[in-house]
Protein backbone atom coordinates (compact mmCIF):
# COMPACT_ATOMS: atom_id res chain seq x y z
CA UNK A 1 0.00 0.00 0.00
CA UNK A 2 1.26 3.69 -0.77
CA UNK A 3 1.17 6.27 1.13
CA UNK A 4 1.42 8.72 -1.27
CA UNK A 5 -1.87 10.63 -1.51
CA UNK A 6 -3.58 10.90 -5.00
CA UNK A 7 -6.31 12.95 -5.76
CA UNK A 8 -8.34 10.00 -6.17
CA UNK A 9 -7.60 8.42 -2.75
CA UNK A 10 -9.68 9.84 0.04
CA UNK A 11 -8.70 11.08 3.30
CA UNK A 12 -7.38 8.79 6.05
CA UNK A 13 -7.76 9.59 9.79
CA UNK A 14 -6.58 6.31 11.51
CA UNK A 15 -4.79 6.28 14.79
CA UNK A 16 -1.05 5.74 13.07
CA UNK A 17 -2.00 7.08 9.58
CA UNK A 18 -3.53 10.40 8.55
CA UNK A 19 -3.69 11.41 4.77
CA UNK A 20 -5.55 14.56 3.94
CA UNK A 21 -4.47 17.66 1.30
CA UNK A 22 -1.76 15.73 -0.20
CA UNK A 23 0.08 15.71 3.23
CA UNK A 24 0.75 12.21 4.50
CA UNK A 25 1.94 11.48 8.15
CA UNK A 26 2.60 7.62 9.38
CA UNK A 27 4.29 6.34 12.80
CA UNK A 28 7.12 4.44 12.37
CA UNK A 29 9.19 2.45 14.51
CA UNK A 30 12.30 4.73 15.61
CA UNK A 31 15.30 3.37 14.26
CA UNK A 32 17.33 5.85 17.15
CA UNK A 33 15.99 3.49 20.32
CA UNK A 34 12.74 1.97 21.35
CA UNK A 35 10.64 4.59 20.80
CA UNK A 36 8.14 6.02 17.56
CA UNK A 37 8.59 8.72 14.96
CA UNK A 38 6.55 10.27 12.65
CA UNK A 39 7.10 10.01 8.93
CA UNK A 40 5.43 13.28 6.82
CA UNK A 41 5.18 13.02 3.48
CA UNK A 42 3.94 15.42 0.66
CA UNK A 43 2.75 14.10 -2.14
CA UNK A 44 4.75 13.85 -5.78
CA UNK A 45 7.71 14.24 -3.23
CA UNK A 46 9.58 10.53 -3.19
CA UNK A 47 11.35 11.05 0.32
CA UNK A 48 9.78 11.97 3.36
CA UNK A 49 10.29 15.71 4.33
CA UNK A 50 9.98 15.26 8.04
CA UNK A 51 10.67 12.30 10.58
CA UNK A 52 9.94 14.04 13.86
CA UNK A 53 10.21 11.88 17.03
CA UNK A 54 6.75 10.89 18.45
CA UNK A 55 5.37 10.03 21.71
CA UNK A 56 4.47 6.99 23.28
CA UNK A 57 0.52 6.43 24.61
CA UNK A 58 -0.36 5.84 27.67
CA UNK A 59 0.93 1.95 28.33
CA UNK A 60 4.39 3.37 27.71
CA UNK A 61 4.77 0.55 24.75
CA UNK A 62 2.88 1.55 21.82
CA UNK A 63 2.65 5.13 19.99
CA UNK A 64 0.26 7.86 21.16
CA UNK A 65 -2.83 8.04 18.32
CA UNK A 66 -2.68 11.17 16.15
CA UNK A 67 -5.24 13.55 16.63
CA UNK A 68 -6.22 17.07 14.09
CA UNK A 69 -3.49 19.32 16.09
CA UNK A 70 -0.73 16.74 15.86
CA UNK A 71 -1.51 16.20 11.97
CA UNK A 72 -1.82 19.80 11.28
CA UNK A 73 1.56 20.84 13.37
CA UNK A 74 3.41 18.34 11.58
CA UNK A 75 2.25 19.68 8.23
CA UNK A 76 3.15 23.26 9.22
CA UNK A 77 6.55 22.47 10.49
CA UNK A 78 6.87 20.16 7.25
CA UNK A 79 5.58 22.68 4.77
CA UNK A 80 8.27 25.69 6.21
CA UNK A 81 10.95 22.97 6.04
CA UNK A 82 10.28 22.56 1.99
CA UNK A 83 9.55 26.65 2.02
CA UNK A 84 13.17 26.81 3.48
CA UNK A 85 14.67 24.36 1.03
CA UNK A 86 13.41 25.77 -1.72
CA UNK A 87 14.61 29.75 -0.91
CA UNK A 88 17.81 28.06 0.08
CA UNK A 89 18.21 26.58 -3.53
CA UNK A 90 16.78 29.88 -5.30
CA UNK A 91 19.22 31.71 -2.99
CA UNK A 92 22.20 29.12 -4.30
CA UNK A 93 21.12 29.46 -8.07
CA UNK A 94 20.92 33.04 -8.30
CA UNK A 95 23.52 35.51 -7.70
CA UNK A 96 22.51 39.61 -7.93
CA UNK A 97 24.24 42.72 -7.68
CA UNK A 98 23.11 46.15 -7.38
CA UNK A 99 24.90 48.81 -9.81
CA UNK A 100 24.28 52.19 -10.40
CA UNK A 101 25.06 54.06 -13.65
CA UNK A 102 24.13 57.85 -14.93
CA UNK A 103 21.60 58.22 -12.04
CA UNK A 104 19.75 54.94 -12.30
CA UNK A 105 19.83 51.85 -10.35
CA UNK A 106 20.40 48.19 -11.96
CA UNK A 107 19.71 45.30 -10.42
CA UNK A 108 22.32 42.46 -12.51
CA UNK A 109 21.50 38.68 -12.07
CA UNK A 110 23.10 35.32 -12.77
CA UNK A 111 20.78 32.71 -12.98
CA UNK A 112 22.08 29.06 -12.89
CA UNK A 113 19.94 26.84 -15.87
CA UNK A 114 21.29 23.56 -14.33
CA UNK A 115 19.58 21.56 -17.69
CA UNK A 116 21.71 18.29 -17.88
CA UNK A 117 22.14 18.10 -21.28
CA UNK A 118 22.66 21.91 -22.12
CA UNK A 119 24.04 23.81 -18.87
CA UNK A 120 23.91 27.36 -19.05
CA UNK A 121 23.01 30.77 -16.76
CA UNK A 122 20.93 33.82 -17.93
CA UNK A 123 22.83 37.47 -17.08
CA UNK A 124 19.88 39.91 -16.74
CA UNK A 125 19.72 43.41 -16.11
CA UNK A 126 16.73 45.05 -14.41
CA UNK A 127 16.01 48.51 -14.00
CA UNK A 128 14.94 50.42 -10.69
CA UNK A 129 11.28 50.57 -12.40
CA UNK A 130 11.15 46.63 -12.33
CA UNK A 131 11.61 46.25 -15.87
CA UNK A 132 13.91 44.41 -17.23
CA UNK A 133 16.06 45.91 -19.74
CA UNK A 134 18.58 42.91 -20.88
CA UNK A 135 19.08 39.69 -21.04
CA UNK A 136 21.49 37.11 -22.47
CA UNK A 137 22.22 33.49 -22.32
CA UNK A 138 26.03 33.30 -21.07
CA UNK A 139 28.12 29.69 -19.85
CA UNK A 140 27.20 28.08 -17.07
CA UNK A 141 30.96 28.96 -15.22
CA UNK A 142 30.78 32.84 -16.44
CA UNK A 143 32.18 35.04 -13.97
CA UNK A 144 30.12 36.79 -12.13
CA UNK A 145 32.03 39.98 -10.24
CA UNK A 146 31.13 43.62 -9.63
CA UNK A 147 33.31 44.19 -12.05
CA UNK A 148 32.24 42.34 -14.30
CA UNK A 149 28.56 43.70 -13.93
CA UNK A 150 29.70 47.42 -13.54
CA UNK A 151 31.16 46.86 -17.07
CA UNK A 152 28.60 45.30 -18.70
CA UNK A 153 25.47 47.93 -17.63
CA UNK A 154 28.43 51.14 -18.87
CA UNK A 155 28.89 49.16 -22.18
CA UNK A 156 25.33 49.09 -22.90
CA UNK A 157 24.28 45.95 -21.62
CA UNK A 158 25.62 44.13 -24.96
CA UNK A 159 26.18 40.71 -25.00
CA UNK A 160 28.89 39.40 -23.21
C-alpha cells in the first residue's frame, strides 16, 4: 500500500496514519531506540520531508494516536521545512548585484539553468522601475564579479 496521496484516494484519519491535502503522516518504529517517529510526506515528493520523534501512549509501549493538532503541526513544520529548502536553492542558483550608472539603479542577475544536457546561466539586467532591460544566455561557469557587472550595464548591456 502507498502512502502517497492521490487525488483520487480519500482522506485517512486512523490512529497511526492520517492522509488529507496531499500531506501524508505515518508512525514508524524509531530506528534511534525503542521509541516512535513520525514520517510526513507530501505528495509527488519521493522522500519523506519530516521524521519528527513521536510520543508513546499511555501503556508506555505503543505510539500515542494522532489527533487534528498533531496532523496539522506536523504539516506546518513540514511545509516551512520545503519553504526553506526551496529559498535556500533559489538563494544558491541566483547571484545579484546592485549597480548604479548615470543616475539609475540596476539590479544584474546570474541565474544558474542547471539543464543536464545543455548547462547554461541567464545574465539579466533590471532597472529600478522593475523592468527588465537585458538579457542574455552566457556559460554556465561565467564570472560573475562587480566588475564584471559594472562593465557590462556602462557598455550598454551588450552581450557578453
Amino acid at each position: 500500500m502507498s502512502n502517497e496521496h492521490t487525488p483520487t484516494e480519500p482522506d485517512v484519519m486512523e490512529p497511526a496514519f492520517w492522509r488529507k491535502n496531499g500531506w501524508s503522516a505515518r508512525v514508524i518504529k524509531n530506528e534511534e531506540d525503542d521509541g516512535w517517529a513520525v514520517e510526513i510526506r507530501k505528495q509527488g515528493i519521493p522522500e519523506p520531508v519530516l521524521i519528527s520523534p513521536w510520543v508513546m501512549g499511555r501503556d508506555k509501549k505503543n505510539p500515542k494516536p494522532f489527533d487534528a493538532t498533531a496532523f496539522a503541526t506536523f504539516v506546518k513544520t513540514a511545509s516551512e521545512v520545503l519553504d526553506r529548502s526551496a529559498r535556500q536553492r533559489d538563494q544558491a542558483m541566483t547571484k545579484k548585484l546592485s549597480i548604479a550608472w548615470e543616475g539609475r539603479w540596476y539590479e544584474v542577475r546570474l541565474e544558474l539553468v542547471p539543464d543536464e544536457y545543455d548547462p547554461h546561466a541567464l545574465l539579466s539586467a533590471i532597472d529600478d522601475a522593475g523592468e527588465t532591460v537585458a538579457k542574455h544566455r552566457v556559460p554556465a561557469n561565467f564570472k560573475f564579479t562587480r566588475d564584471v557587472a559594472n562593465a557590462w550595464v556602462r557598455g550598454g548591456f551588450s552581450e557578453p
